[in-house]
N, C-alpha and C. Protein backbone atom coordinates (compact mmCIF):
# COMPACT_ATOMS: atom_id res chain seq x y z
N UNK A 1 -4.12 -18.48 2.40
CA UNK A 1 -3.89 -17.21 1.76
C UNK A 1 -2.49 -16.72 2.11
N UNK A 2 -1.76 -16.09 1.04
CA UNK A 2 -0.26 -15.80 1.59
C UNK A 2 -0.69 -14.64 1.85
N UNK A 3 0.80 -14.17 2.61
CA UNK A 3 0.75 -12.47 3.68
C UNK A 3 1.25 -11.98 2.84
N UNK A 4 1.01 -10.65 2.61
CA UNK A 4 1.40 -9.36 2.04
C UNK A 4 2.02 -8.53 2.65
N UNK A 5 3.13 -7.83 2.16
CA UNK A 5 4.01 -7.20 2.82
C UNK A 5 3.80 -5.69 2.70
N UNK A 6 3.34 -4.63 3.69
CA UNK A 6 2.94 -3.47 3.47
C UNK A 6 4.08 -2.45 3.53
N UNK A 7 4.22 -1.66 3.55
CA UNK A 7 5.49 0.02 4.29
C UNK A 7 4.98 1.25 3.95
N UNK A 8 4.75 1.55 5.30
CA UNK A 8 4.18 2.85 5.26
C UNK A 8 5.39 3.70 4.89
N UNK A 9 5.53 4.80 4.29
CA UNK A 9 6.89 6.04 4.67
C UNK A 9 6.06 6.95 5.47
N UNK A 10 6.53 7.18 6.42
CA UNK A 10 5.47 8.42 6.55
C UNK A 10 6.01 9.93 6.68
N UNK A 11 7.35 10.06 5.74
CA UNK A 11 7.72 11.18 5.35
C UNK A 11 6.66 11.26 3.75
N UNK A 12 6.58 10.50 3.46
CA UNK A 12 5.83 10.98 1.71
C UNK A 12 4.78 10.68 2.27
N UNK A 13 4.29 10.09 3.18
CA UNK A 13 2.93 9.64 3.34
C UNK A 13 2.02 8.84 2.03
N UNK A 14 2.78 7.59 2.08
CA UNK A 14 2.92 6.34 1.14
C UNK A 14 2.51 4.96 1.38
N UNK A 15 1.37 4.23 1.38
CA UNK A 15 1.84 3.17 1.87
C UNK A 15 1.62 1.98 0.59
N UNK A 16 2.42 0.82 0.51
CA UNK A 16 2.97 0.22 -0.28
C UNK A 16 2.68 -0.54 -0.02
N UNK A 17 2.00 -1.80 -0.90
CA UNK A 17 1.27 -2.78 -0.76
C UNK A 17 1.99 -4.06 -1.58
N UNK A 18 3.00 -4.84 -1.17
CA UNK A 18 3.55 -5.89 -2.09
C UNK A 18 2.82 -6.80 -2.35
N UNK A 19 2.15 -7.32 -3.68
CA UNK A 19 1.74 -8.77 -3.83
C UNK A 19 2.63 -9.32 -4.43
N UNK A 20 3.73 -9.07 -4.93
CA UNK A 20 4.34 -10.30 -6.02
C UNK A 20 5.84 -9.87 -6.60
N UNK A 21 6.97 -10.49 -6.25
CA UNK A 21 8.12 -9.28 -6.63
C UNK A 21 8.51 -9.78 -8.50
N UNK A 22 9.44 -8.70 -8.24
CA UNK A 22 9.60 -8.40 -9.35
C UNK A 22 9.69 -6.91 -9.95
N UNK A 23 9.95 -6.82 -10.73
CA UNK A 23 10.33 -5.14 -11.24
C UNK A 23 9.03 -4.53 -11.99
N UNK A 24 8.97 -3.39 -11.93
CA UNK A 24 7.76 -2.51 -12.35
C UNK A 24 8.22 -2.47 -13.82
N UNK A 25 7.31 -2.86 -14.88
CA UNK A 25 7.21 -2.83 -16.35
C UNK A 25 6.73 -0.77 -16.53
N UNK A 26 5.41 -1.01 -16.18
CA UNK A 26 4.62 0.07 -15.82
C UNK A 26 3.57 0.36 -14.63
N UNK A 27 3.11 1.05 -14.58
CA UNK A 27 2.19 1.27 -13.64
C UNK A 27 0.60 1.87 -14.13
N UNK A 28 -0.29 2.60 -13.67
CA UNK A 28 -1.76 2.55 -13.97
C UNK A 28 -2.36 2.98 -12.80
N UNK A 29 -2.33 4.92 -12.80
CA UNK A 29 -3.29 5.40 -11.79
C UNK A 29 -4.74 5.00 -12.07
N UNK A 30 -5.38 3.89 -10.84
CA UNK A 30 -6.74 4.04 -11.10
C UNK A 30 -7.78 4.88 -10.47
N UNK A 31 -7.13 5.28 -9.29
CA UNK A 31 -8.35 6.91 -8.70
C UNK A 31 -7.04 7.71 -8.64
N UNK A 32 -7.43 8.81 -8.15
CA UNK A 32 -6.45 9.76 -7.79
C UNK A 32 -5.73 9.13 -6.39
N UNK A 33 -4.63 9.14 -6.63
CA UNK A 33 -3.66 8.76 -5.10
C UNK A 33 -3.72 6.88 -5.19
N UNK A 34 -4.03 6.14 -5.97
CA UNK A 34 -4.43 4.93 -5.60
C UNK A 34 -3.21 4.73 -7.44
N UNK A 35 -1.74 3.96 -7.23
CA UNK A 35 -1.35 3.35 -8.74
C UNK A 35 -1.47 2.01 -8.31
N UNK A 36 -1.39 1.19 -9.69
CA UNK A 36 -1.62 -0.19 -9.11
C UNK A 36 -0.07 -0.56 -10.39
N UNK A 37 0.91 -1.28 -10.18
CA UNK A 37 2.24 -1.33 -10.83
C UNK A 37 1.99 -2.44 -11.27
N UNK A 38 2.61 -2.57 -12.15
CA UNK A 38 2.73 -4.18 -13.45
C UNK A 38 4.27 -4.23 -13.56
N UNK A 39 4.35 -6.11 -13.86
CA UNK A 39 5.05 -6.70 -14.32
C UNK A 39 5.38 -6.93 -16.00
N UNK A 40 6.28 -7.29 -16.70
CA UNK A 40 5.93 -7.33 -17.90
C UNK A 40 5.21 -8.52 -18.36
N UNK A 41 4.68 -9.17 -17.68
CA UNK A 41 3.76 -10.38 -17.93
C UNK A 41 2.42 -9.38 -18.01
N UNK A 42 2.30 -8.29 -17.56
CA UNK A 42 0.78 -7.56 -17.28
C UNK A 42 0.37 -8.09 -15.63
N UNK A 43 1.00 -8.83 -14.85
CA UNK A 43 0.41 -9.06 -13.80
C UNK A 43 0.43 -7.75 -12.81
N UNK A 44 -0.29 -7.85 -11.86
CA UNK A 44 0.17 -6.57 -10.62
C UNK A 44 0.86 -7.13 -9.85
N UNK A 45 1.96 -6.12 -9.68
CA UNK A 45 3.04 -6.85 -8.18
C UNK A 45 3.12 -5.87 -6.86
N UNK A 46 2.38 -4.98 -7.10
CA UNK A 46 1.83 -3.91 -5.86
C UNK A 46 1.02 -2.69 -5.82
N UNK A 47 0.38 -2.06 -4.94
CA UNK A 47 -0.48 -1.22 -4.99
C UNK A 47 0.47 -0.12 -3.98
N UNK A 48 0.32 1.22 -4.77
CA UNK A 48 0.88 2.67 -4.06
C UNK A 48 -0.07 3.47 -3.90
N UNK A 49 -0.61 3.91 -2.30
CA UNK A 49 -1.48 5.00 -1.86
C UNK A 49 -0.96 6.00 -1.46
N UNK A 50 -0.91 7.06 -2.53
CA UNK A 50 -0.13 8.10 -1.93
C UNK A 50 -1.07 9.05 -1.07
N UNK A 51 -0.60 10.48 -0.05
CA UNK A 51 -1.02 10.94 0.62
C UNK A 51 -2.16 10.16 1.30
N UNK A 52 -1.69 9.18 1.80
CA UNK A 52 -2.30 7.59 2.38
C UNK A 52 -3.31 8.19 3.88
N UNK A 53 -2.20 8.96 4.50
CA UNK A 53 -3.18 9.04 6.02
C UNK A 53 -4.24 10.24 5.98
N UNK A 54 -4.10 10.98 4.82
CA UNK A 54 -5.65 11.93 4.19
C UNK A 54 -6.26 10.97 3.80
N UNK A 55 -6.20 10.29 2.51
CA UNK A 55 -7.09 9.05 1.91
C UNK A 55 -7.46 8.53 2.28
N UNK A 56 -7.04 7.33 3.64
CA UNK A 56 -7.63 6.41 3.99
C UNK A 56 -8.33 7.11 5.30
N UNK A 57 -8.04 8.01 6.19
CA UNK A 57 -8.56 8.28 7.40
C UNK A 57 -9.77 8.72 6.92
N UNK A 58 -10.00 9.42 6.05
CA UNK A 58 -11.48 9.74 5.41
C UNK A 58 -12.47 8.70 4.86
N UNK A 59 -11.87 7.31 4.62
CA UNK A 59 -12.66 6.25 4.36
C UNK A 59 -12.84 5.38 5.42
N UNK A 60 -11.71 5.35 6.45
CA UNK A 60 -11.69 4.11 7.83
C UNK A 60 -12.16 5.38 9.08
N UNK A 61 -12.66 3.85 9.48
CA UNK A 61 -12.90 4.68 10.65
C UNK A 61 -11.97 4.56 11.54
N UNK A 62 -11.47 5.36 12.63
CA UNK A 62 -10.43 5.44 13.30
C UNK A 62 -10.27 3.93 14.17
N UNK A 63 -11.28 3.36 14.72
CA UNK A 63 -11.25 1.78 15.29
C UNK A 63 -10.69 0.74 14.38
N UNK A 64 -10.75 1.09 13.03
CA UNK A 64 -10.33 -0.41 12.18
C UNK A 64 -8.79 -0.05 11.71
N UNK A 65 -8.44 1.34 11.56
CA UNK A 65 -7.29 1.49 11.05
C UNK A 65 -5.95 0.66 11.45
N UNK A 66 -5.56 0.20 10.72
CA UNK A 66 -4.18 -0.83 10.70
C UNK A 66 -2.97 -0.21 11.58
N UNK A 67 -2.16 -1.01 12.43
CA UNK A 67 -1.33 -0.63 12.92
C UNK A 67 -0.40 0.51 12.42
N UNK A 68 -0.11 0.49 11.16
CA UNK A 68 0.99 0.72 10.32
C UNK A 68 0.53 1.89 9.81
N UNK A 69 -0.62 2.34 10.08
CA UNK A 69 -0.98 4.07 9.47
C UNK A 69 -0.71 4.71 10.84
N UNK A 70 -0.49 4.61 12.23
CA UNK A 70 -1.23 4.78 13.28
C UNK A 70 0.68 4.81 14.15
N UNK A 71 1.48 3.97 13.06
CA UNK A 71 2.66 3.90 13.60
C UNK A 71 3.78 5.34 13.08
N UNK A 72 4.96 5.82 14.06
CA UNK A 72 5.01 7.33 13.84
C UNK A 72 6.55 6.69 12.71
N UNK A 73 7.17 5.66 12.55
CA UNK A 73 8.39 5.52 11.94
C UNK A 73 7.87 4.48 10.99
N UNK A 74 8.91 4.66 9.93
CA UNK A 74 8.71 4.10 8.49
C UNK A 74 8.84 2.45 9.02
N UNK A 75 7.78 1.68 8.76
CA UNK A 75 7.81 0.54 9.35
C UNK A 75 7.40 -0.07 8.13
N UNK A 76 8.03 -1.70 8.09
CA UNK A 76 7.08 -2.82 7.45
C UNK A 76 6.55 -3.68 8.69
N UNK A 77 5.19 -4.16 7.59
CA UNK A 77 4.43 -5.22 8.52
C UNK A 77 3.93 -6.58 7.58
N UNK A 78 3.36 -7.31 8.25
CA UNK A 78 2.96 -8.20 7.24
C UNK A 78 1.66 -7.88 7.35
N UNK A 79 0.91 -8.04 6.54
CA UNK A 79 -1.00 -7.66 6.40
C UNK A 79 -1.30 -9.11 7.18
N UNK A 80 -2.36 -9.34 7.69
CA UNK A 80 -2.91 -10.11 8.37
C UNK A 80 -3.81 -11.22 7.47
N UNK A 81 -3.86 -11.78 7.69
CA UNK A 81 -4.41 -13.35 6.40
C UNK A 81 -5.31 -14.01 6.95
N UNK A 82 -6.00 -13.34 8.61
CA UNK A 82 -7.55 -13.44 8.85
C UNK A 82 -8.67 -12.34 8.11
């Protein structure tokens, strides 16, 4: 499985999910706070969670949360591929 490249901002409180580069054609809010961005092939090349550490802290529980919500400066990481 390849690694995915995440970045939190945590001035916008954003975190950014790369699967695939390339330039945004369009994009496609599918919940509130959750876009998922397209290529002009129609593929997805990343996922944007905005107001990320409200959103997700209300769904994770504080033990599983990822380094990178939990970290205080705008960091990249690679997602983990266990």
């Amino acid at each position: 499985m390849k690694k995915s490249k995440v970045l939190y901002d945590k001035e916008s409180d954003s975190l950014y999910i790369f699967l695939k580069a390339g330039r945004e054609d369009y994009f496609e809010e599918i919940e509130p706070n959750i876009v998922i961005e397209y290529n002009k092939s129609k593929e997805p090349i990343g996922i944007e969670i905005l107001n990320a550490s409200k959103s997700l802290l209300n769904k994770i529980k504080p033990d599983y949360l990822p380094r990178f919500i939990l970290n205080d400066k705008r960091s990249v990481y690679k997602a983990s591929s266990k």
